[in-house]
PDB file of N, CA and C in Angstrom:
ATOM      1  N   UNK A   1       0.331  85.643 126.338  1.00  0.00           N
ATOM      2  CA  UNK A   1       0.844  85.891 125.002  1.00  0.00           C
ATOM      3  C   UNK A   1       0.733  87.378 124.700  1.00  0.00           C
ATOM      4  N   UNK A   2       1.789  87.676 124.067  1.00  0.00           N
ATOM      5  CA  UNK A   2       1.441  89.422 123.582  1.00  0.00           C
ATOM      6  C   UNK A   2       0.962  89.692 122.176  1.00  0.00           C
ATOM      7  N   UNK A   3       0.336  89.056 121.618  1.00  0.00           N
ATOM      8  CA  UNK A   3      -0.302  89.019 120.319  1.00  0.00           C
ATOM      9  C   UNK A   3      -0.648  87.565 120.005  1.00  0.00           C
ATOM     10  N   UNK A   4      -2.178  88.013 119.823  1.00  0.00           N
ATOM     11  CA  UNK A   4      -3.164  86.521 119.039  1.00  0.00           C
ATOM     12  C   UNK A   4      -1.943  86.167 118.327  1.00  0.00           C
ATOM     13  N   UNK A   5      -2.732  84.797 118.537  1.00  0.00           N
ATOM     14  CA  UNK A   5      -1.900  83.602 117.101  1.00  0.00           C
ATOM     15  C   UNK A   5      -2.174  83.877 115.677  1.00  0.00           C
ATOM     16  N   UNK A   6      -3.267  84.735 115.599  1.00  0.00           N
ATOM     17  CA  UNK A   6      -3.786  84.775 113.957  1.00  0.00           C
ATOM     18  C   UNK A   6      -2.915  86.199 113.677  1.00  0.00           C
ATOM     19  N   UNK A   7      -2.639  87.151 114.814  1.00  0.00           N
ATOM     20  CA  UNK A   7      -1.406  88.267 114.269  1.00  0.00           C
ATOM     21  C   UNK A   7       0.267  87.663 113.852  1.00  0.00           C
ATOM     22  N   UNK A   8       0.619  86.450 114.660  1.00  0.00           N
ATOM     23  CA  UNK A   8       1.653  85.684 115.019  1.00  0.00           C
ATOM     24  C   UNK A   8       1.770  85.406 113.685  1.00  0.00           C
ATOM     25  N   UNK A   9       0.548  84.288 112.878  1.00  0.00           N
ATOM     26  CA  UNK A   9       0.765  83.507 111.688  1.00  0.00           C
ATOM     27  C   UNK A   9       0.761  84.494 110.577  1.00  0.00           C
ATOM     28  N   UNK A  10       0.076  85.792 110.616  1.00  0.00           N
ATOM     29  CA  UNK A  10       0.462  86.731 109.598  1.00  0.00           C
ATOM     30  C   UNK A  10       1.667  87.677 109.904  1.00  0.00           C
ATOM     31  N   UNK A  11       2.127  87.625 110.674  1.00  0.00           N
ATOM     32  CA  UNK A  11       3.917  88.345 111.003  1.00  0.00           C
ATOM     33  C   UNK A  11       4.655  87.436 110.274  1.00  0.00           C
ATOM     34  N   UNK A  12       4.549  86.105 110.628  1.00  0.00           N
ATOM     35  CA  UNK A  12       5.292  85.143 110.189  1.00  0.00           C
ATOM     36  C   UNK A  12       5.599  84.856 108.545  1.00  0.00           C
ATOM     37  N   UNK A  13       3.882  84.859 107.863  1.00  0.00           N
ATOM     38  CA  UNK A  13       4.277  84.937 106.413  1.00  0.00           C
ATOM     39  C   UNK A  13       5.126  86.606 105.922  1.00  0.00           C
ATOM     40  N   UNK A  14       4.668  87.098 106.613  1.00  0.00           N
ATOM     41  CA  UNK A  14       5.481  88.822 106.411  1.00  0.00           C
ATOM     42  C   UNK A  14       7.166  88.575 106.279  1.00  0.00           C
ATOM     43  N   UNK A  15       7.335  88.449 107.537  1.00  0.00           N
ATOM     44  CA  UNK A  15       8.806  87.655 107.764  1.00  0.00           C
ATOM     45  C   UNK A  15       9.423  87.079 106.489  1.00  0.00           C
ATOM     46  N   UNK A  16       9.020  86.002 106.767  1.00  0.00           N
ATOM     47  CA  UNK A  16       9.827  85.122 105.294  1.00  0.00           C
ATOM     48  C   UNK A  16       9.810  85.982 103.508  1.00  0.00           C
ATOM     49  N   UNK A  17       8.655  86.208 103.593  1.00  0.00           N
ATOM     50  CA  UNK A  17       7.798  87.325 102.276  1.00  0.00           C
ATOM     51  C   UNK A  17       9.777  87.911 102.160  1.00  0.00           C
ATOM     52  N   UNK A  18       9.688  89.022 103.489  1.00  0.00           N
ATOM     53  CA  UNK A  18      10.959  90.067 103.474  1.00  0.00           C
ATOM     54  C   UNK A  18      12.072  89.558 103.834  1.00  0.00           C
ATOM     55  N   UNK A  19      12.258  88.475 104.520  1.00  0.00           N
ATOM     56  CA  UNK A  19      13.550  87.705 103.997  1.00  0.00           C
ATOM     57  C   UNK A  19      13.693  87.180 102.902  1.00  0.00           C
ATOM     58  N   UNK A  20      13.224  86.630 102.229  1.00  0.00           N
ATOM     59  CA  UNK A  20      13.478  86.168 101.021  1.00  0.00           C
ATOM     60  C   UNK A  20      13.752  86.976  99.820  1.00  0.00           C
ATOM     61  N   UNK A  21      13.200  88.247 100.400  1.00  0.00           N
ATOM     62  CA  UNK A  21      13.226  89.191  99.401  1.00  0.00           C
ATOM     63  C   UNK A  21      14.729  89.780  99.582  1.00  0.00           C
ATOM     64  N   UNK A  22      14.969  90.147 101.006  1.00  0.00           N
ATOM     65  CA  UNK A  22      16.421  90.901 101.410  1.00  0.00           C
ATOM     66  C   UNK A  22      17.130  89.968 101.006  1.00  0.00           C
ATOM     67  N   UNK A  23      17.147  88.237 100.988  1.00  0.00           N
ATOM     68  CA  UNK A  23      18.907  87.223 100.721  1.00  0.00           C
ATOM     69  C   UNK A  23      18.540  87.351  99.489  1.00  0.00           C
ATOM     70  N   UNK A  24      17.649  87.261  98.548  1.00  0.00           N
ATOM     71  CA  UNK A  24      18.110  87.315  97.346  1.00  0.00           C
ATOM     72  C   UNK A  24      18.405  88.675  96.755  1.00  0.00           C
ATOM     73  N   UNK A  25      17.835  89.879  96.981  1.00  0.00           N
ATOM     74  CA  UNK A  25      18.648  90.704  96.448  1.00  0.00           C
ATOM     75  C   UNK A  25      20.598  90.893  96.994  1.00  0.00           C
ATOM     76  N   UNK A  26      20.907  90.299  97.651  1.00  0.00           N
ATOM     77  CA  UNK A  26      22.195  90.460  98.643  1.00  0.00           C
ATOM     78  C   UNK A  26      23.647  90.319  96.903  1.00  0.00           C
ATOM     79  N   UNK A  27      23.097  89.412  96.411  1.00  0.00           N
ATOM     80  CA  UNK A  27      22.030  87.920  96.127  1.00  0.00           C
ATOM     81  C   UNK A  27      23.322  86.389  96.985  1.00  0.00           C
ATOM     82  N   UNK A  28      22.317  86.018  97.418  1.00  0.00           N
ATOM     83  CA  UNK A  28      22.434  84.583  98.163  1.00  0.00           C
ATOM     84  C   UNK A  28      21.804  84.094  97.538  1.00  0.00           C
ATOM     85  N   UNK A  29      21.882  82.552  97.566  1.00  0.00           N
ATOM     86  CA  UNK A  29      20.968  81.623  97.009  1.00  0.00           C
ATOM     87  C   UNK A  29      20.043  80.726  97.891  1.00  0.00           C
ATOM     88  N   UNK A  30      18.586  81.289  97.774  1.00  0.00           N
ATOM     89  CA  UNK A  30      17.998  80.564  98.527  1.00  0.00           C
ATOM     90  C   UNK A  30      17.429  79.314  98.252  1.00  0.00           C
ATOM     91  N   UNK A  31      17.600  78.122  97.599  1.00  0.00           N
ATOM     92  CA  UNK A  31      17.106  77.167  97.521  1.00  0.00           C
ATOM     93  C   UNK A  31      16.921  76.407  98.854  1.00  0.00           C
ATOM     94  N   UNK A  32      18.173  76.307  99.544  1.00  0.00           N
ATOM     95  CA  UNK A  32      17.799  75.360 100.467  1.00  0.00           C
ATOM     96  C   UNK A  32      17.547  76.186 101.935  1.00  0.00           C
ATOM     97  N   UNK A  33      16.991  77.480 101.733  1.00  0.00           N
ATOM     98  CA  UNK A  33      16.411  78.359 102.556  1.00  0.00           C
ATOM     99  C   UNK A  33      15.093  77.392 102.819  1.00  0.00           C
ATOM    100  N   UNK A  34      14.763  77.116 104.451  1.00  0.00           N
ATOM    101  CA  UNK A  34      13.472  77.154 105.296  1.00  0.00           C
ATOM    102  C   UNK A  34      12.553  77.507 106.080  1.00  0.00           C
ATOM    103  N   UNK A  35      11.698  78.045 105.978  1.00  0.00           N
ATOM    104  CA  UNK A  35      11.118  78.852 106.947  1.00  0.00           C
ATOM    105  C   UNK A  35      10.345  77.716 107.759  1.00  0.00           C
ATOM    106  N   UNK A  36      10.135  77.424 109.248  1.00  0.00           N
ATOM    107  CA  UNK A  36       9.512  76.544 109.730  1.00  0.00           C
ATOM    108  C   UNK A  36       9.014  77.500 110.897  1.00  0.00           C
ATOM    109  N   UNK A  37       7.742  77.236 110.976  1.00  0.00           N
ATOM    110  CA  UNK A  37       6.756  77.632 111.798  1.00  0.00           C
ATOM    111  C   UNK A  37       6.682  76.604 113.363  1.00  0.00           C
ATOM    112  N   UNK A  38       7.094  76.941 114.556  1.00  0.00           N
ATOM    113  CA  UNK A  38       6.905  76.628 115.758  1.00  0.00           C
ATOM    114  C   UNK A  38       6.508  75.544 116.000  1.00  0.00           C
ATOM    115  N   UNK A  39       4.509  75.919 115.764  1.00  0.00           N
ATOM    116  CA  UNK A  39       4.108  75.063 116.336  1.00  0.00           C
ATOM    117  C   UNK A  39       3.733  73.582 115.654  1.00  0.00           C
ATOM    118  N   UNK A  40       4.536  73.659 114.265  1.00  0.00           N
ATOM    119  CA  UNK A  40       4.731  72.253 113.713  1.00  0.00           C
ATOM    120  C   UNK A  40       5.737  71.392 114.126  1.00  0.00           C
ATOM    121  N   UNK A  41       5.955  71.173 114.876  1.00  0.00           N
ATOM    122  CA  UNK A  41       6.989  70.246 116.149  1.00  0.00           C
ATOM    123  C   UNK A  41       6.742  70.939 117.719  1.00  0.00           C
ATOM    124  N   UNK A  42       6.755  71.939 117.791  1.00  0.00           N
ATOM    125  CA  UNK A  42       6.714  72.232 119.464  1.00  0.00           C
ATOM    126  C   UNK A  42       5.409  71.903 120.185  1.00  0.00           C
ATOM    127  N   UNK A  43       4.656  71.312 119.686  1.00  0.00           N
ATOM    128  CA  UNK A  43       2.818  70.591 120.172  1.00  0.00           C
ATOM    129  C   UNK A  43       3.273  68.786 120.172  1.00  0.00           C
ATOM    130  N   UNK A  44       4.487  68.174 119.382  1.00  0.00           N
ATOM    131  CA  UNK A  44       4.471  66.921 119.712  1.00  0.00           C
ATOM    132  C   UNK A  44       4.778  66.645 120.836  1.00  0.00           C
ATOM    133  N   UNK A  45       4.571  65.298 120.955  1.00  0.00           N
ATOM    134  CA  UNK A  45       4.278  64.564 122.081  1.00  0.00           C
ATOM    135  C   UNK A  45       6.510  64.483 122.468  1.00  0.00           C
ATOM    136  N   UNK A  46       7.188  64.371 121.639  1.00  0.00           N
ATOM    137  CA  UNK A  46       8.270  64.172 122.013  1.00  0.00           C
ATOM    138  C   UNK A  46       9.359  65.795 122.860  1.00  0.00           C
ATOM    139  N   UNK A  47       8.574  66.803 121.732  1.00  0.00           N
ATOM    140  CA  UNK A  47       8.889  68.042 122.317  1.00  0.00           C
ATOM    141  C   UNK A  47       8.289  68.697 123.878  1.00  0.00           C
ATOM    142  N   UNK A  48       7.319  68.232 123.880  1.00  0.00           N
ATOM    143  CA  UNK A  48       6.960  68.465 125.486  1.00  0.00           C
ATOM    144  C   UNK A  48       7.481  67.226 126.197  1.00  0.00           C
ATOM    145  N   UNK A  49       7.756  66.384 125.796  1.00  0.00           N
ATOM    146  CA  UNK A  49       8.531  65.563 126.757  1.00  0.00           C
ATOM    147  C   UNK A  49      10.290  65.585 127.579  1.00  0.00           C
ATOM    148  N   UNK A  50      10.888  66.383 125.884  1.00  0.00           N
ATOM    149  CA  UNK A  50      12.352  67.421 126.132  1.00  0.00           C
ATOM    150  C   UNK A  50      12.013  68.598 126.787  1.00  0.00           C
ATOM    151  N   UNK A  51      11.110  69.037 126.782  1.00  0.00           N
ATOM    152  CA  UNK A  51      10.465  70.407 127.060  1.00  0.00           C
ATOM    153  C   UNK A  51      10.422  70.252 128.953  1.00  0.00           C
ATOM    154  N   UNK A  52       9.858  69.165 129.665  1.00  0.00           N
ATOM    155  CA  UNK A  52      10.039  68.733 130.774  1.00  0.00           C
ATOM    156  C   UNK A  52      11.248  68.423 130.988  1.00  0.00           C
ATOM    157  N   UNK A  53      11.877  67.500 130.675  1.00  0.00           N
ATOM    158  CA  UNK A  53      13.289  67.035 130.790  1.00  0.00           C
ATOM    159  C   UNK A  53      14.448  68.439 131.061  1.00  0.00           C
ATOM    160  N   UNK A  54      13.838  69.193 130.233  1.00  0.00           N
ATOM    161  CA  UNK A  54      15.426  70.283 130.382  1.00  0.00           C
ATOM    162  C   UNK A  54      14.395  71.214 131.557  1.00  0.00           C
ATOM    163  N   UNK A  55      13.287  71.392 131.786  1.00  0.00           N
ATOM    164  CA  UNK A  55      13.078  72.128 132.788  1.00  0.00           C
ATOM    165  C   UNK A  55      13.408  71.179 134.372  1.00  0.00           C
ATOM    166  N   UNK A  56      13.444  70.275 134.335  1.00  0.00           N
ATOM    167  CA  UNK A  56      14.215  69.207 135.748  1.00  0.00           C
ATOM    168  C   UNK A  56      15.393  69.060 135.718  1.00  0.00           C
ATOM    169  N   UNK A  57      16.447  70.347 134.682  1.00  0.00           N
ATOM    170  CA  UNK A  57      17.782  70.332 134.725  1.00  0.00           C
ATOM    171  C   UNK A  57      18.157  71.514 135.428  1.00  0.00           C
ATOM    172  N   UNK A  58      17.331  72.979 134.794  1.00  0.00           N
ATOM    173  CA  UNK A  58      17.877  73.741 134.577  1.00  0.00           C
ATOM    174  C   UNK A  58      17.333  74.625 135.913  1.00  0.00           C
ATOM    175  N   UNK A  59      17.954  75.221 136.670  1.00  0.00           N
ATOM    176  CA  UNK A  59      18.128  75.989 137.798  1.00  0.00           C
ATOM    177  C   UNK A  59      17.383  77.236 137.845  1.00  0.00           C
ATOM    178  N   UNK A  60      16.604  77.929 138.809  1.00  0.00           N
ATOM    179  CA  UNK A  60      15.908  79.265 138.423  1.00  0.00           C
ATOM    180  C   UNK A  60      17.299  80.500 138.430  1.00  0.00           C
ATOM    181  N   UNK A  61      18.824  80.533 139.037  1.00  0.00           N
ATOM    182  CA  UNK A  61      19.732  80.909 138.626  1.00  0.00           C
ATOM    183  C   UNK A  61      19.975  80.632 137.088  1.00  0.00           C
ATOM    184  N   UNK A  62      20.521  79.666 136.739  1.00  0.00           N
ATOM    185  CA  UNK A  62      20.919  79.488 135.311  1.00  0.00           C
ATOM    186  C   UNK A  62      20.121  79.859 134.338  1.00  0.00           C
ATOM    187  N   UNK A  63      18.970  79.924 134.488  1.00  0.00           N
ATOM    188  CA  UNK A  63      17.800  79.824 133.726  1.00  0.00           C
ATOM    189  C   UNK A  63      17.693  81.726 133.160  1.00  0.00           C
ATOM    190  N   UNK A  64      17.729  82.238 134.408  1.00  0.00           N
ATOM    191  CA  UNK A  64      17.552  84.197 134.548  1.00  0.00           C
ATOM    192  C   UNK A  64      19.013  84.385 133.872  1.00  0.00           C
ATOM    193  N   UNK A  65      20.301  84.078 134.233  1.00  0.00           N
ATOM    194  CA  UNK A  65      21.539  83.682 133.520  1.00  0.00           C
ATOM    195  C   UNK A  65      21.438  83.702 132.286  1.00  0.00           C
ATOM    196  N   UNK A  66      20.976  82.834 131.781  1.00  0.00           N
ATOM    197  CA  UNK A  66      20.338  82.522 130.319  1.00  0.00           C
ATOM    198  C   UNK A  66      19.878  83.631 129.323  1.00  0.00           C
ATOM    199  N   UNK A  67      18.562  83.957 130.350  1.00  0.00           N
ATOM    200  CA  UNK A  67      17.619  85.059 129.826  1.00  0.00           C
ATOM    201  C   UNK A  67      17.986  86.524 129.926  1.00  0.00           C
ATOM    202  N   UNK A  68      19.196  87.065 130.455  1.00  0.00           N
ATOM    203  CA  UNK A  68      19.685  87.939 130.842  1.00  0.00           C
ATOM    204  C   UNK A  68      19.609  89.280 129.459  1.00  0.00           C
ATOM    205  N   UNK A  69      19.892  88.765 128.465  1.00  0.00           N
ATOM    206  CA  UNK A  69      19.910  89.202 127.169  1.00  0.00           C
ATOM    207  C   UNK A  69      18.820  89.637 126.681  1.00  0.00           C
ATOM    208  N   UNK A  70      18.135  88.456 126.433  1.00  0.00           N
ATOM    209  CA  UNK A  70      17.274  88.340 125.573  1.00  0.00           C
ATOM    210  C   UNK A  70      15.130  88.553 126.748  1.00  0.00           C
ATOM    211  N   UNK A  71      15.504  88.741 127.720  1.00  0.00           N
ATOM    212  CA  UNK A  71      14.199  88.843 128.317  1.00  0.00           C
ATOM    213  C   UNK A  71      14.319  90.013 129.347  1.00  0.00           C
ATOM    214  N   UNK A  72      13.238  90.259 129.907  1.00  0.00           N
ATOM    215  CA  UNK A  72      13.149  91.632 130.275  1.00  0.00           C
ATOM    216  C   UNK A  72      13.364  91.418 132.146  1.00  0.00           C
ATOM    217  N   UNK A  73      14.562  92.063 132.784  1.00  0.00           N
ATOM    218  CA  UNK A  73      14.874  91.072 133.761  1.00  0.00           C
ATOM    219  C   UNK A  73      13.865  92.329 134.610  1.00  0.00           C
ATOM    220  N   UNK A  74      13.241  91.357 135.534  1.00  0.00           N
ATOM    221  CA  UNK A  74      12.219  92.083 136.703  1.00  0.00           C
ATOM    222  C   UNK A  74      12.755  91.229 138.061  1.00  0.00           C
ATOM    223  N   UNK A  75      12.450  91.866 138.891  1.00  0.00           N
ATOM    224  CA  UNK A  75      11.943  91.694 140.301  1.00  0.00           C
ATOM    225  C   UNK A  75      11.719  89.575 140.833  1.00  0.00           C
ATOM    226  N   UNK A  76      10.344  89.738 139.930  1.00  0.00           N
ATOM    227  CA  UNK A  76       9.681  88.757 140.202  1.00  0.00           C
ATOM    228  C   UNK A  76       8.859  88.304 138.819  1.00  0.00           C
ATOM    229  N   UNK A  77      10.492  87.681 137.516  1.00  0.00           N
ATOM    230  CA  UNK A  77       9.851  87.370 136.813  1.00  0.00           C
ATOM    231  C   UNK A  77       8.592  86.562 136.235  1.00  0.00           C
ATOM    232  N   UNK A  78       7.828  86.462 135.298  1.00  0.00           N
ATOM    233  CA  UNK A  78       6.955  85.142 135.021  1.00  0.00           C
ATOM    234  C   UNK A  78       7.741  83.816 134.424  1.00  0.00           C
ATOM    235  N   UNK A  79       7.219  83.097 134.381  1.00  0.00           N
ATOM    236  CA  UNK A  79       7.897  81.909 134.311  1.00  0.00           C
ATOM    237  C   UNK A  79       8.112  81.564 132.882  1.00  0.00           C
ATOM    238  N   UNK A  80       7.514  82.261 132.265  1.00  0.00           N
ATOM    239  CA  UNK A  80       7.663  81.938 130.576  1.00  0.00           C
ATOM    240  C   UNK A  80       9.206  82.699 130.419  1.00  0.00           C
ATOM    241  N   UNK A  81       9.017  83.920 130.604  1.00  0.00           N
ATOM    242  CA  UNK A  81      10.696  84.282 130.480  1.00  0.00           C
ATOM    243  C   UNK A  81      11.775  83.893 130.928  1.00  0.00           C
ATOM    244  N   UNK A  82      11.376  83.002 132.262  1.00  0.00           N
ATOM    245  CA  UNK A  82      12.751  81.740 132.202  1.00  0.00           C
ATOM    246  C   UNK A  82      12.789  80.762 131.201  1.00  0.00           C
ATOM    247  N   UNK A  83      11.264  80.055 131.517  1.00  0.00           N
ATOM    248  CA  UNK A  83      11.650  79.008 130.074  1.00  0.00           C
ATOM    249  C   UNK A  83      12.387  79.567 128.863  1.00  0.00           C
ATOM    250  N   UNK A  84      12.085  80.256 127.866  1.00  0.00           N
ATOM    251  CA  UNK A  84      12.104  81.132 127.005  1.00  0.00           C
ATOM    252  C   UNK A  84      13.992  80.718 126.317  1.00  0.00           C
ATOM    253  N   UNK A  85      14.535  81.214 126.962  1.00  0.00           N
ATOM    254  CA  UNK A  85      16.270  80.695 126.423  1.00  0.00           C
ATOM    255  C   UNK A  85      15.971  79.225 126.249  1.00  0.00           C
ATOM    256  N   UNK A  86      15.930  78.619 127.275  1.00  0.00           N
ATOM    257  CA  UNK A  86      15.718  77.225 127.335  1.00  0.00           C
ATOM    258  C   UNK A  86      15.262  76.450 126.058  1.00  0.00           C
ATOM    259  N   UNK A  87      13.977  76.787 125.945  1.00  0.00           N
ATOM    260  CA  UNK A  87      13.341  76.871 124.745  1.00  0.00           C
ATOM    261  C   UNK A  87      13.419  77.297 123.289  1.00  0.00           C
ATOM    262  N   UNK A  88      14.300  78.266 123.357  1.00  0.00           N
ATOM    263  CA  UNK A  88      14.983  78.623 121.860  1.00  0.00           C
ATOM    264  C   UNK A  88      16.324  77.307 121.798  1.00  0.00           C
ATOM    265  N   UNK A  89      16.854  77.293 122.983  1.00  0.00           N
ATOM    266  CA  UNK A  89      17.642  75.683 122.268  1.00  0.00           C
ATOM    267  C   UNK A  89      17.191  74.711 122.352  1.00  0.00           C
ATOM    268  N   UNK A  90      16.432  74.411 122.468  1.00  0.00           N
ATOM    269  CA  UNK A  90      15.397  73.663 122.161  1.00  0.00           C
ATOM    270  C   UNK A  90      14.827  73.507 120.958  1.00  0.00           C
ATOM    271  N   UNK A  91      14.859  74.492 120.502  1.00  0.00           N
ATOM    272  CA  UNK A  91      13.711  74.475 118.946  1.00  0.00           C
ATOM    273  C   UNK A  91      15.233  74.432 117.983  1.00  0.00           C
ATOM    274  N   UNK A  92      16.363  74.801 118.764  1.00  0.00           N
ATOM    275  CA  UNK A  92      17.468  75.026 117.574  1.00  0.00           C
ATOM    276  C   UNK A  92      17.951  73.523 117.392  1.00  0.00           C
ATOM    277  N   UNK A  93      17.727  72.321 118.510  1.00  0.00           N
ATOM    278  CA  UNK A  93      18.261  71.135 118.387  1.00  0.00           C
ATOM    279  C   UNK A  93      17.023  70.642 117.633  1.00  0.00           C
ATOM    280  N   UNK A  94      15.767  70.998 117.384  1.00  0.00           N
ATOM    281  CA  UNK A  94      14.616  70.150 116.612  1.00  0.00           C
ATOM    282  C   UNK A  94      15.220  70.352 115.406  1.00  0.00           C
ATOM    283  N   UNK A  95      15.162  71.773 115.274  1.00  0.00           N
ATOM    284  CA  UNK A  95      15.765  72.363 113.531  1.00  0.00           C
ATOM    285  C   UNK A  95      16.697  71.564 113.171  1.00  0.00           C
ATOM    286  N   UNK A  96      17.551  71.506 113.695  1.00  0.00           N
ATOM    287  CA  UNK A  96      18.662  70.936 113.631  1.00  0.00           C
ATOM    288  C   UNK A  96      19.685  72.718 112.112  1.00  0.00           C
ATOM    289  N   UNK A  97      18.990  73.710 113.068  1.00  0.00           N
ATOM    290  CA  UNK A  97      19.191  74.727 112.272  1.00  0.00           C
ATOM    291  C   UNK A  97      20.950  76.097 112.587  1.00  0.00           C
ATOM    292  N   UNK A  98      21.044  76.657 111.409  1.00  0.00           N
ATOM    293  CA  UNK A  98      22.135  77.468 111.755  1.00  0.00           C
ATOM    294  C   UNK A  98      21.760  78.490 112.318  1.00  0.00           C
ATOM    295  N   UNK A  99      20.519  79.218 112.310  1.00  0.00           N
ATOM    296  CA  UNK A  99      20.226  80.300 113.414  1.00  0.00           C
ATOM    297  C   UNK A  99      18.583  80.503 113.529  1.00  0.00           C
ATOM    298  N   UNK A 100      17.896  81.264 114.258  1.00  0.00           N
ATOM    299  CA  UNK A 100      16.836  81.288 114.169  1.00  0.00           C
ATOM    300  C   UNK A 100      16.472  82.974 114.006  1.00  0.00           C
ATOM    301  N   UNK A 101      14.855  83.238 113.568  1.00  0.00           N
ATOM    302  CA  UNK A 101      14.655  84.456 113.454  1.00  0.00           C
ATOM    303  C   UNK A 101      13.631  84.529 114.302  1.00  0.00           C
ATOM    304  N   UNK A 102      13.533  85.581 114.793  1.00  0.00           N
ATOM    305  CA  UNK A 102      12.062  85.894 115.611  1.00  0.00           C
ATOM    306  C   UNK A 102      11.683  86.869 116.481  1.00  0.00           C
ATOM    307  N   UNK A 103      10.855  87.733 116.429  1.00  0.00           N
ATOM    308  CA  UNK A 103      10.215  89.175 116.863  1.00  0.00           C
ATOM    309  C   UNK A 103      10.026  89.195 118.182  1.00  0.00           C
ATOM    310  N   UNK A 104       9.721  90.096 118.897  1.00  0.00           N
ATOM    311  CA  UNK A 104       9.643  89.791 120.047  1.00  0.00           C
ATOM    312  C   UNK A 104       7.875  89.785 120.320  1.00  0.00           C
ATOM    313  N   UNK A 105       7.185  89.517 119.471  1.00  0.00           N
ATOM    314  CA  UNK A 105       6.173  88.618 120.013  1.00  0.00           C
ATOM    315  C   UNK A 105       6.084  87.016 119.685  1.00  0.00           C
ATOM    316  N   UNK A 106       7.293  86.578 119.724  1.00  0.00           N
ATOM    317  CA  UNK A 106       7.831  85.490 120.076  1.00  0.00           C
ATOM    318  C   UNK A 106       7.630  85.054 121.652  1.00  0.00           C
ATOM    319  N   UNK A 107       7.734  86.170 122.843  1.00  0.00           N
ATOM    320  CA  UNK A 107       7.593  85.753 123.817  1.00  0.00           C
ATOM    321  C   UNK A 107       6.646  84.645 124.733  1.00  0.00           C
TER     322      UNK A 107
END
């Protein structure tokens, strides 16, 4: 991980704090604005079970493919930065959300 969880959970209230602050001055209406925190679904028992399932799909090609963008391409990556794409659609089919936000100590 590149930053404790207790820096993670205070980025996170920061985050929302300054989004909420930037859509409503725009002004947007945030009522049915959500901020959802990770690891309140990505620790169930059903999400590590999709969490396996799409890693017995997905190819160490397709996977670097994937991550091409968004991860830091090396040599002889670690294995979290393949999962990593994988895993953001993943959390976007839990949400069942229109986009996601997140820093790069997200990694």
């Amino acid at each position: 991980m590149k930053a404790p969880l207790e820096l993670v959970a205070h980025r996170a209230k920061y985050y929302e704090f300054v989004l909420r602050a930037v859509i409503k001055a725009i002004p947007v209406p945030i009522e049915k604005l959500k901020f959802v925190i990770g690891s309140s679904y990505q620790l169930s028992k059903e999400y590590n079970l999709d969490h396996y399932r799409l890693a017995a799909t997905v190819t160490e090609h397709d996977a670097k493919k994937a991550g091409a963008e968004v991860v830091k391409q090396v040599s002889n990556p670690l294995l979290s930065g393949l999962l990593y794409p994988g895993l953001q659609a993943l959390d976007e089919e839990y949400l069942g959300c229109d986009f996601q936000f997140g820093g790069v100590d997200q990694d």
